[in-house]
C-alpha atoms as a PDB file:
ATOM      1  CA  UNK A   1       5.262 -13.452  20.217  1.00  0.00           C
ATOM      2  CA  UNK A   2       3.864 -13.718  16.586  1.00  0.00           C
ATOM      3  CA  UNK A   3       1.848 -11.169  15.043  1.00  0.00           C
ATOM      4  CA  UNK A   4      -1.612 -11.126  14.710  1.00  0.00           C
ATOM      5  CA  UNK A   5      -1.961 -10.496  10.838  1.00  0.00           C
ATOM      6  CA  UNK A   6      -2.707 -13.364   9.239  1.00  0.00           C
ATOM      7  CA  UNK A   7      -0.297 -15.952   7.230  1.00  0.00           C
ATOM      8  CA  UNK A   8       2.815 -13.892   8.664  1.00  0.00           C
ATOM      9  CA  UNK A   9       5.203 -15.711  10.086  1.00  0.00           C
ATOM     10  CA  UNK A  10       7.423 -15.240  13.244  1.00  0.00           C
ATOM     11  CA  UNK A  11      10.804 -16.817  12.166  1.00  0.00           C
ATOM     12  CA  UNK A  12      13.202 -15.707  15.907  1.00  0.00           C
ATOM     13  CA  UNK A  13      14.957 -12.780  16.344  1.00  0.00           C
ATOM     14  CA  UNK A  14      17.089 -10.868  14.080  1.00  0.00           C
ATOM     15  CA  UNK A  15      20.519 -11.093  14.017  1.00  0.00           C
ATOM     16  CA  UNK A  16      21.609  -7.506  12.505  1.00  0.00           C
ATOM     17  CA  UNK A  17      25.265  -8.106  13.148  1.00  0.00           C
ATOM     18  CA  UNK A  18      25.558 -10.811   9.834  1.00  0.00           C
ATOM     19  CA  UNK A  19      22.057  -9.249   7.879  1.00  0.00           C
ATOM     20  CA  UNK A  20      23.289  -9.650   4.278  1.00  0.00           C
ATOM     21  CA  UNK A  21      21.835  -5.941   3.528  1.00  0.00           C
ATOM     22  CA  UNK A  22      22.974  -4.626   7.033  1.00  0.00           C
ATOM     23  CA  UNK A  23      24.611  -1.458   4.975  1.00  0.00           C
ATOM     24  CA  UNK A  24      21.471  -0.820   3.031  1.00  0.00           C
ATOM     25  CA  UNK A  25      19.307  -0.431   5.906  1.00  0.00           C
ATOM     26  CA  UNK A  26      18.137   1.589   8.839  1.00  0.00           C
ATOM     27  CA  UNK A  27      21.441   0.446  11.108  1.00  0.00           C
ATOM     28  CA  UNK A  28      24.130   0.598   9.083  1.00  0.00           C
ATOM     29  CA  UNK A  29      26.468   3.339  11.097  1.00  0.00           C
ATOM     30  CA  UNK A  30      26.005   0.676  13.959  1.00  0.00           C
ATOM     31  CA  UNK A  31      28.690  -0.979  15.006  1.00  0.00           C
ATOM     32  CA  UNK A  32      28.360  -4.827  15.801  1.00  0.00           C
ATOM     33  CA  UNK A  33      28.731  -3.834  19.779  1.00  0.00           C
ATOM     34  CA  UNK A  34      25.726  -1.390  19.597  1.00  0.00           C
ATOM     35  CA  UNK A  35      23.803  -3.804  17.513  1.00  0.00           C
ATOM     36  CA  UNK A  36      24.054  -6.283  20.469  1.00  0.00           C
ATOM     37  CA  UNK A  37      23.139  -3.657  22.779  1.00  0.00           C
ATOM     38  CA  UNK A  38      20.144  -1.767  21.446  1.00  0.00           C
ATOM     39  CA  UNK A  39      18.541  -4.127  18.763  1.00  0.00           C
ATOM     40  CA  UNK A  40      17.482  -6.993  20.531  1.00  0.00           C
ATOM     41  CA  UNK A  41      13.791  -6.036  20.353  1.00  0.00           C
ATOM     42  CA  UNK A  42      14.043  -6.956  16.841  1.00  0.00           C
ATOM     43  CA  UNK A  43      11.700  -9.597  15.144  1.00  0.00           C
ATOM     44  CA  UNK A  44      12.472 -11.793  11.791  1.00  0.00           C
ATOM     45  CA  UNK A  45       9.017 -12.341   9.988  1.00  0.00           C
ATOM     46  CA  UNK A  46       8.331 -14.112   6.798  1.00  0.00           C
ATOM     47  CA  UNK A  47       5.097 -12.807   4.595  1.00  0.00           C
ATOM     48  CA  UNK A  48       4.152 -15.064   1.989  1.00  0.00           C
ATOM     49  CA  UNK A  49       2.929 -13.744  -1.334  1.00  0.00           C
ATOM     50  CA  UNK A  50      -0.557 -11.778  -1.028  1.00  0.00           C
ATOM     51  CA  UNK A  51      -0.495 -11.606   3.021  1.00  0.00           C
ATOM     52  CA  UNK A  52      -1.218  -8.655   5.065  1.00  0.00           C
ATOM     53  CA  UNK A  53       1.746  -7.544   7.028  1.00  0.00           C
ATOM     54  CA  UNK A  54      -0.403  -4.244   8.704  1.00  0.00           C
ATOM     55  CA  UNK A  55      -3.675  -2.448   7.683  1.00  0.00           C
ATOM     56  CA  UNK A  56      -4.509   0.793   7.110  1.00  0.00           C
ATOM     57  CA  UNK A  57      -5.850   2.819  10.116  1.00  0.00           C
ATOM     58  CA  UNK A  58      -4.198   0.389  12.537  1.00  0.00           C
ATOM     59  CA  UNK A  59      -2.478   1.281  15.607  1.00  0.00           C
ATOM     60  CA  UNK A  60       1.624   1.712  14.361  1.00  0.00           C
ATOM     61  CA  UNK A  61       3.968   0.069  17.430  1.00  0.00           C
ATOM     62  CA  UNK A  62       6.326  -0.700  14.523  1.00  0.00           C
ATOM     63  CA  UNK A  63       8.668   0.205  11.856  1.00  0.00           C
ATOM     64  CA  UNK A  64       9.773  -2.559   9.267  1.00  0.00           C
ATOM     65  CA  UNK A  65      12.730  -2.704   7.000  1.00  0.00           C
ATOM     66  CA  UNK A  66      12.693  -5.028   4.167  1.00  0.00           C
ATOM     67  CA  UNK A  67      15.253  -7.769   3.224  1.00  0.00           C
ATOM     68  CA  UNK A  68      14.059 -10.186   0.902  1.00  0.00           C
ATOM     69  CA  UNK A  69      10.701  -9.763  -1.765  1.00  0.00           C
ATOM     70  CA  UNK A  70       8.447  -7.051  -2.580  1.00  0.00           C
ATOM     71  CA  UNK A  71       5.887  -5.099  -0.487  1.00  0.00           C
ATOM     72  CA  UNK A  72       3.024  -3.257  -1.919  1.00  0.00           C
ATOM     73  CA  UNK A  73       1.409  -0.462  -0.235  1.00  0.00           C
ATOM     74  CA  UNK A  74      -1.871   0.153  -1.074  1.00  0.00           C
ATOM     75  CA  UNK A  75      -4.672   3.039   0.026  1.00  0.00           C
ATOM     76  CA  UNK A  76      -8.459   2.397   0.863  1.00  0.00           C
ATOM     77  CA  UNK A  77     -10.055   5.131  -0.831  1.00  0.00           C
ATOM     78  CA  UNK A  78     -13.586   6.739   0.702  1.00  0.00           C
ATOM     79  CA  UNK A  79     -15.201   5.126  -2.070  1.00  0.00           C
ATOM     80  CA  UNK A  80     -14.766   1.947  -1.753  1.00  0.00           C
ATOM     81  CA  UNK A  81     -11.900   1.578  -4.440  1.00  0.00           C
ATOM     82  CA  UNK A  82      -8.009   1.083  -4.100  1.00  0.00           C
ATOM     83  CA  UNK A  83      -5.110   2.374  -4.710  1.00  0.00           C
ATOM     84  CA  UNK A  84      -1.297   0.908  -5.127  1.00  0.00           C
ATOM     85  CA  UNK A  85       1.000   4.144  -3.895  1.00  0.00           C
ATOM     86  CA  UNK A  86       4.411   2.391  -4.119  1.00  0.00           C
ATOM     87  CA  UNK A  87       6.316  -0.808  -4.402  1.00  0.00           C
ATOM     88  CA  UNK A  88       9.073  -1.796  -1.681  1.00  0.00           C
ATOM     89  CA  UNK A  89      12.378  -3.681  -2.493  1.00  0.00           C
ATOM     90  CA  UNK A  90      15.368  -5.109   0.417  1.00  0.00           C
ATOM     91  CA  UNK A  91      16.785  -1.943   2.365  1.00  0.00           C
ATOM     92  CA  UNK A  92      13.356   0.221   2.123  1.00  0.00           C
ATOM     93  CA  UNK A  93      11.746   0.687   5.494  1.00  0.00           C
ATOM     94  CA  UNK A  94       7.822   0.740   5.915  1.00  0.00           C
ATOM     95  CA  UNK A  95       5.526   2.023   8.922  1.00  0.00           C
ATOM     96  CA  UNK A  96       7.895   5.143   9.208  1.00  0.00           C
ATOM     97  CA  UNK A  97       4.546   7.264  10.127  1.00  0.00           C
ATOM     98  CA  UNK A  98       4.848   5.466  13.555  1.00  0.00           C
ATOM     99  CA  UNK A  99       8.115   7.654  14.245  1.00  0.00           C
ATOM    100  CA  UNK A 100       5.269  10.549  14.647  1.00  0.00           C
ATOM    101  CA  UNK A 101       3.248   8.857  16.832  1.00  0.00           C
ATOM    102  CA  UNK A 102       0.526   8.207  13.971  1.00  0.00           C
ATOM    103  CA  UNK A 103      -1.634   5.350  12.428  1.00  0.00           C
ATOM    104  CA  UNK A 104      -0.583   3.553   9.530  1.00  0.00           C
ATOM    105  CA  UNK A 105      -1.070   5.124   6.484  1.00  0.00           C
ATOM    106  CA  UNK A 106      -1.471   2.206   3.782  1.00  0.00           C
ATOM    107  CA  UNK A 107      -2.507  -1.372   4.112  1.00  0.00           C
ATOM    108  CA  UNK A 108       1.611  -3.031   3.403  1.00  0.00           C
ATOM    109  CA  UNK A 109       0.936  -6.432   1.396  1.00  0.00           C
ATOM    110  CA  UNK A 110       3.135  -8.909  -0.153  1.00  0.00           C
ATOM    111  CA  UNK A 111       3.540  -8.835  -3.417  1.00  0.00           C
ATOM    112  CA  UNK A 112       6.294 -11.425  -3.090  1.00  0.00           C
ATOM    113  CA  UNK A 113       7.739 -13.790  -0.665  1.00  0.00           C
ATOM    114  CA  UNK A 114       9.250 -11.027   1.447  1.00  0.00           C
ATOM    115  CA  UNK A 115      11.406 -11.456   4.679  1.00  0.00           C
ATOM    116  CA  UNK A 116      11.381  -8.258   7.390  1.00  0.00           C
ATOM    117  CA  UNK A 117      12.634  -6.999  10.328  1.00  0.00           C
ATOM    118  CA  UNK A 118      10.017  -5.839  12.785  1.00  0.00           C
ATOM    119  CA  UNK A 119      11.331  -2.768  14.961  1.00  0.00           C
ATOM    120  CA  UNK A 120       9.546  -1.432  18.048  1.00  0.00           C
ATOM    121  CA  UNK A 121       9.112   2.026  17.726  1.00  0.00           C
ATOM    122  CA  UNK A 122      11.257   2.492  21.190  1.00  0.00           C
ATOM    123  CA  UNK A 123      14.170   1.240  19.770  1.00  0.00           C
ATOM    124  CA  UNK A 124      14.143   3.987  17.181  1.00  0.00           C
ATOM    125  CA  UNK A 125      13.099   6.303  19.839  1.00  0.00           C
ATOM    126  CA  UNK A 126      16.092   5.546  21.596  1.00  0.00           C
ATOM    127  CA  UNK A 127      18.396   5.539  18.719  1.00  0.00           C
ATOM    128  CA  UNK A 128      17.088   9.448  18.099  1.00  0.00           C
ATOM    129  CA  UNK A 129      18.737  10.207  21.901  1.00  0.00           C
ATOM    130  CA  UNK A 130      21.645   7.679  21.749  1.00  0.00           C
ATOM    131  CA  UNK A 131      23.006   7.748  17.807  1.00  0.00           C
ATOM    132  CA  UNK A 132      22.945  11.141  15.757  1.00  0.00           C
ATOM    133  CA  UNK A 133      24.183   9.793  12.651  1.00  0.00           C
ATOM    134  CA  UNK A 134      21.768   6.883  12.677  1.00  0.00           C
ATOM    135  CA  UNK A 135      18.686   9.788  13.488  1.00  0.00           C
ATOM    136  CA  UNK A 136      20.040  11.379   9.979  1.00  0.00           C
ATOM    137  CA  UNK A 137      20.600   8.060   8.310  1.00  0.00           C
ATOM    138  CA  UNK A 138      16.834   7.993   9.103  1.00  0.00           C
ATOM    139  CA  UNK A 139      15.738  11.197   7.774  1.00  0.00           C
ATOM    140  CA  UNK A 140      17.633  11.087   4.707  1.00  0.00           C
ATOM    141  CA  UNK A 141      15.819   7.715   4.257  1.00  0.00           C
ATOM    142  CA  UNK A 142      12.340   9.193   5.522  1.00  0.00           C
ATOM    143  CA  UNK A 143      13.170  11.506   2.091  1.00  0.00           C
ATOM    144  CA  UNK A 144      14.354   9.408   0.020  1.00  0.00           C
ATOM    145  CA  UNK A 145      10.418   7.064   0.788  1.00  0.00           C
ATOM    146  CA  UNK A 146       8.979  10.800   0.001  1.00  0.00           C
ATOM    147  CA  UNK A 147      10.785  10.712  -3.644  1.00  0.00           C
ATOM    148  CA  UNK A 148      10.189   7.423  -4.094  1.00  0.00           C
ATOM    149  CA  UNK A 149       6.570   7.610  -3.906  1.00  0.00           C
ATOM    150  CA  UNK A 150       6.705  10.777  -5.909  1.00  0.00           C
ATOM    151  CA  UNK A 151       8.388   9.049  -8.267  1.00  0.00           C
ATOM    152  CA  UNK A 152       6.117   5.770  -8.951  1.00  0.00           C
ATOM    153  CA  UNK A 153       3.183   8.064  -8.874  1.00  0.00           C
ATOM    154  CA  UNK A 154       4.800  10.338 -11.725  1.00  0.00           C
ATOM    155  CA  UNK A 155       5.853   7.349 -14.018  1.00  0.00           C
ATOM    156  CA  UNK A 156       2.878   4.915 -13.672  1.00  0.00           C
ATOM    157  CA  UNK A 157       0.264   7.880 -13.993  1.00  0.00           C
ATOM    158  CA  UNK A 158       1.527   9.718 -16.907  1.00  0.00           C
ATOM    159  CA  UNK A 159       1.481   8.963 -20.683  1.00  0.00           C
ATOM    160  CA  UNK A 160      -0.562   6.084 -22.507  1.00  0.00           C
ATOM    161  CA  UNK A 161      -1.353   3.058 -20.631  1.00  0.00           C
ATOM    162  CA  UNK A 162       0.877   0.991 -22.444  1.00  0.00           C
ATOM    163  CA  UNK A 163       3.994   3.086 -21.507  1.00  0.00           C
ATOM    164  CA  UNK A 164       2.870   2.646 -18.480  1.00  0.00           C
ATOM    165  CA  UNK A 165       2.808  -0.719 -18.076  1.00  0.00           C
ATOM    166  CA  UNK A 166       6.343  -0.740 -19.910  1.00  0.00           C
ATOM    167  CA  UNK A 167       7.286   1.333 -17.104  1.00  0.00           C
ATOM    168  CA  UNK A 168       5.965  -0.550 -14.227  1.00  0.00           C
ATOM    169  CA  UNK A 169       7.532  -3.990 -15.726  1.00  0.00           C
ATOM    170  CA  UNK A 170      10.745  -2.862 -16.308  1.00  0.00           C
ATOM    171  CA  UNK A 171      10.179  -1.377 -12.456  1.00  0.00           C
ATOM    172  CA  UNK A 172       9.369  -4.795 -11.184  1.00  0.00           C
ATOM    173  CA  UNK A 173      12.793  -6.389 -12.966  1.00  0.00           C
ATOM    174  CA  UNK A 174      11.290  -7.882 -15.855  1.00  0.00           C
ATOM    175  CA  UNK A 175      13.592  -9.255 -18.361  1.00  0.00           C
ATOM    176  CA  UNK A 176      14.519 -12.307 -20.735  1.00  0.00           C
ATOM    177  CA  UNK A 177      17.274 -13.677 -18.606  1.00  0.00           C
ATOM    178  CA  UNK A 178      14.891 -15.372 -16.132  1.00  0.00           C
ATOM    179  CA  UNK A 179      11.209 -15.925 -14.876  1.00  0.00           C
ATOM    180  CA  UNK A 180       9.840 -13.090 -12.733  1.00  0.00           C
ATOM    181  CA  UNK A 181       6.805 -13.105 -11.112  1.00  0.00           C
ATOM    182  CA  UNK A 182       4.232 -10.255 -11.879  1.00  0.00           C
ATOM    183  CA  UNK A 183       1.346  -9.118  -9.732  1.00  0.00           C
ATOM    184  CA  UNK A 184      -1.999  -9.977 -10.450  1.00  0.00           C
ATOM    185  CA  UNK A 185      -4.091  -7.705 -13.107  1.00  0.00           C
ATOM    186  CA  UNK A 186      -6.377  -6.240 -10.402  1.00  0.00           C
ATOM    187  CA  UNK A 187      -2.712  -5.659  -9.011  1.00  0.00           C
ATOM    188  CA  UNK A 188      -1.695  -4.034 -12.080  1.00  0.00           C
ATOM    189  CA  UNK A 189      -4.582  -2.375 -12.754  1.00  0.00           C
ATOM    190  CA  UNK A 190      -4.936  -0.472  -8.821  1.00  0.00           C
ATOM    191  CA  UNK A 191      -1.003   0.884  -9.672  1.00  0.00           C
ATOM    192  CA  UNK A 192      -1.697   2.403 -13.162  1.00  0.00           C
ATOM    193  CA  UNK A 193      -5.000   3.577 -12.029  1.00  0.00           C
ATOM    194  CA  UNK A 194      -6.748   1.595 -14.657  1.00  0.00           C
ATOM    195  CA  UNK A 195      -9.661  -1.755 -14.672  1.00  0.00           C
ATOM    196  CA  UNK A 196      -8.280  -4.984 -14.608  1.00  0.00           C
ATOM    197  CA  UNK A 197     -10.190  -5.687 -17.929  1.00  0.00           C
ATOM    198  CA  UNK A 198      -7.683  -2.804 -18.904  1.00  0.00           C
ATOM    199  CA  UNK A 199      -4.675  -4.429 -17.301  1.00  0.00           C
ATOM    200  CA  UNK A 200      -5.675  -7.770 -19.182  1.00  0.00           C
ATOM    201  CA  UNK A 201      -5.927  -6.340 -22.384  1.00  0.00           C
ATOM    202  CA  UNK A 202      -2.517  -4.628 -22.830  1.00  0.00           C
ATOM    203  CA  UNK A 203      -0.541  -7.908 -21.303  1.00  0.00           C
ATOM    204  CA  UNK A 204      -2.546  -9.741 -23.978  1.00  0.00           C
ATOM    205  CA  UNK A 205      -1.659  -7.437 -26.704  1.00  0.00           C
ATOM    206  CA  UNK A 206       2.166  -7.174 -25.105  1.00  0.00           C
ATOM    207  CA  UNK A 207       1.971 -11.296 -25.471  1.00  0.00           C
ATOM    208  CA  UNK A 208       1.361 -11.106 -29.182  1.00  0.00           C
ATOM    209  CA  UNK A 209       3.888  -8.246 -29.833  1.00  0.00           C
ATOM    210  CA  UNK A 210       6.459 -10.551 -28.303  1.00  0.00           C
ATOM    211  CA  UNK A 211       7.483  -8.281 -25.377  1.00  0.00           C
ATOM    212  CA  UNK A 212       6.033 -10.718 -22.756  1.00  0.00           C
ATOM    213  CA  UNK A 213       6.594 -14.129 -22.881  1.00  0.00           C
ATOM    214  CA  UNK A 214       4.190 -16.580 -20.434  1.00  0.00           C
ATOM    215  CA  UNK A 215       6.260 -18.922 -18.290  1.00  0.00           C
ATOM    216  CA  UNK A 216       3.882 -20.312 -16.222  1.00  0.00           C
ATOM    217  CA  UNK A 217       1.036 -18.868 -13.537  1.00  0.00           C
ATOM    218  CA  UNK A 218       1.706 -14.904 -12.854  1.00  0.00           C
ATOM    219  CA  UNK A 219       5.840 -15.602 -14.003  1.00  0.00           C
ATOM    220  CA  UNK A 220       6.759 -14.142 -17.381  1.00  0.00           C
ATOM    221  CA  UNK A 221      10.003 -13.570 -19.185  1.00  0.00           C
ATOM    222  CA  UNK A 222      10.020  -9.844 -21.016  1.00  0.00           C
ATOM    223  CA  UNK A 223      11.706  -8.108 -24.067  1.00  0.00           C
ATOM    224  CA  UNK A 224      13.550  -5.954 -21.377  1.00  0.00           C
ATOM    225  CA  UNK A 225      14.786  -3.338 -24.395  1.00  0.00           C
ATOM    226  CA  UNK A 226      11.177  -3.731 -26.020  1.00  0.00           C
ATOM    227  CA  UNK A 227       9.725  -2.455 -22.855  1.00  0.00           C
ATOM    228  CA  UNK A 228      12.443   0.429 -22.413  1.00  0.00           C
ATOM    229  CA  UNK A 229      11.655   1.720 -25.434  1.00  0.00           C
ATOM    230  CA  UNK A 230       7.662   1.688 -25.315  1.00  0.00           C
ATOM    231  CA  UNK A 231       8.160   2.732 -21.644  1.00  0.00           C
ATOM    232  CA  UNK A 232       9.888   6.094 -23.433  1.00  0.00           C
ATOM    233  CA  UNK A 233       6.924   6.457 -25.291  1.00  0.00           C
END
């Protein structure tokens, strides 16, 4: 059945046994046997660029891993404003707070074309009873979201606000071999804790300092060692 959040798309179920990032994520100590046997549960979606694949407060049946795009995971604050907590790439895992029987924590958006698998809470539930060194695979990745988080909070909220834009570019994998594409300003602006008119201002000044070059729409080609260095700053 498809989801109800809107835009997503249902695209059949997974196929974990020949996932190109099967040894990045949550069932990697699997083998292909067990896969057949306990995953089947398991849903392919496809969220396009700026869709909603769960909201905050919502009721958490799920746990997602991520194989293709970005996620970003923002927090409605009491008031009113927003709040980017952390960027997902292929092999993270979202929704983990449905493992304790709670509500989601942040609303999980695209920032990027991403592909996921959805997984039923149950089937974790039962991989917890049936699979010890899957359950551990799973805390050590619980963890290693913990220090993640930690981490993007620490590097996009400390210093001046150009390092840390550097910082969240070079984050985001821009560089001068190809296009990437960036999130919006308001985007930018709700990670760095800063206004859009903010956000604007330093990719404007970055533009005429030649450490981002426009491509076309949001995509932009960067002075990868020009932003290492101010990101040091």
């Amino acid at each position: 059945m498809k989801p109800n959040c809107t835009n997503v798309e249902w695209q059949g179920r997974s196929r974990c046994a020949v996932c190109e990032i099967r040894n990045s994520v949550l069932f990697s100590g699997l083998t292909p046997q067990e896969l057949d046997a306990i995953l089947q549960p398991i849903d392919n979606l496809h969220v396009p660029q700026s869709a909603v694949l769960y909201e905050q407060g919502a009721a958490a049946p799920s746990v997602y891993t991520l194989r293709s795009g970005i996620l970003k995971l923002r927090i409605d604050l009491p008031n009113g404003g927003q709040r980017i907590v952390r960027l997902l790439r292929p092999g993270d895992v979202a929704g983990m707070e449905t493992l304790v029987g709670e509500r989601y924590h942040h609303t999980a958006i695209a920032l990027r074309d991403a592909d996921v698998c959805r997984i039923p809470r149950e089937v974790v539930v039962q991989l917890d009873r049936t699979s010890p060194a899957v359950h551990q695979a799973l805390m050590q990745r619980w963890q290693r979201s913990v220090d993640q988080a930690e981490h993007c909070i620490v590097s996009l909220s400390t210093g001046t606000a150009e390092a840390r834009m550097a910082r969240l570019l070079v984050m985001l994998g821009c560089s001068g071999n190809q296009p990437e594409t960036m999130p919006s300003r308001e985007d930018m602006g709700a990670l760095l804790g800063v206004t859009t008119e903010t956000a604007s201002r330093i990719m404007a000044e970055f533009k005429r300092r030649g450490l981002v070059h426009a491509d076309r729409g949001n995509e932009v080609v960067c002075d990868h060692a020009g932003l290492v260095r101010l990101a040091q700053g």
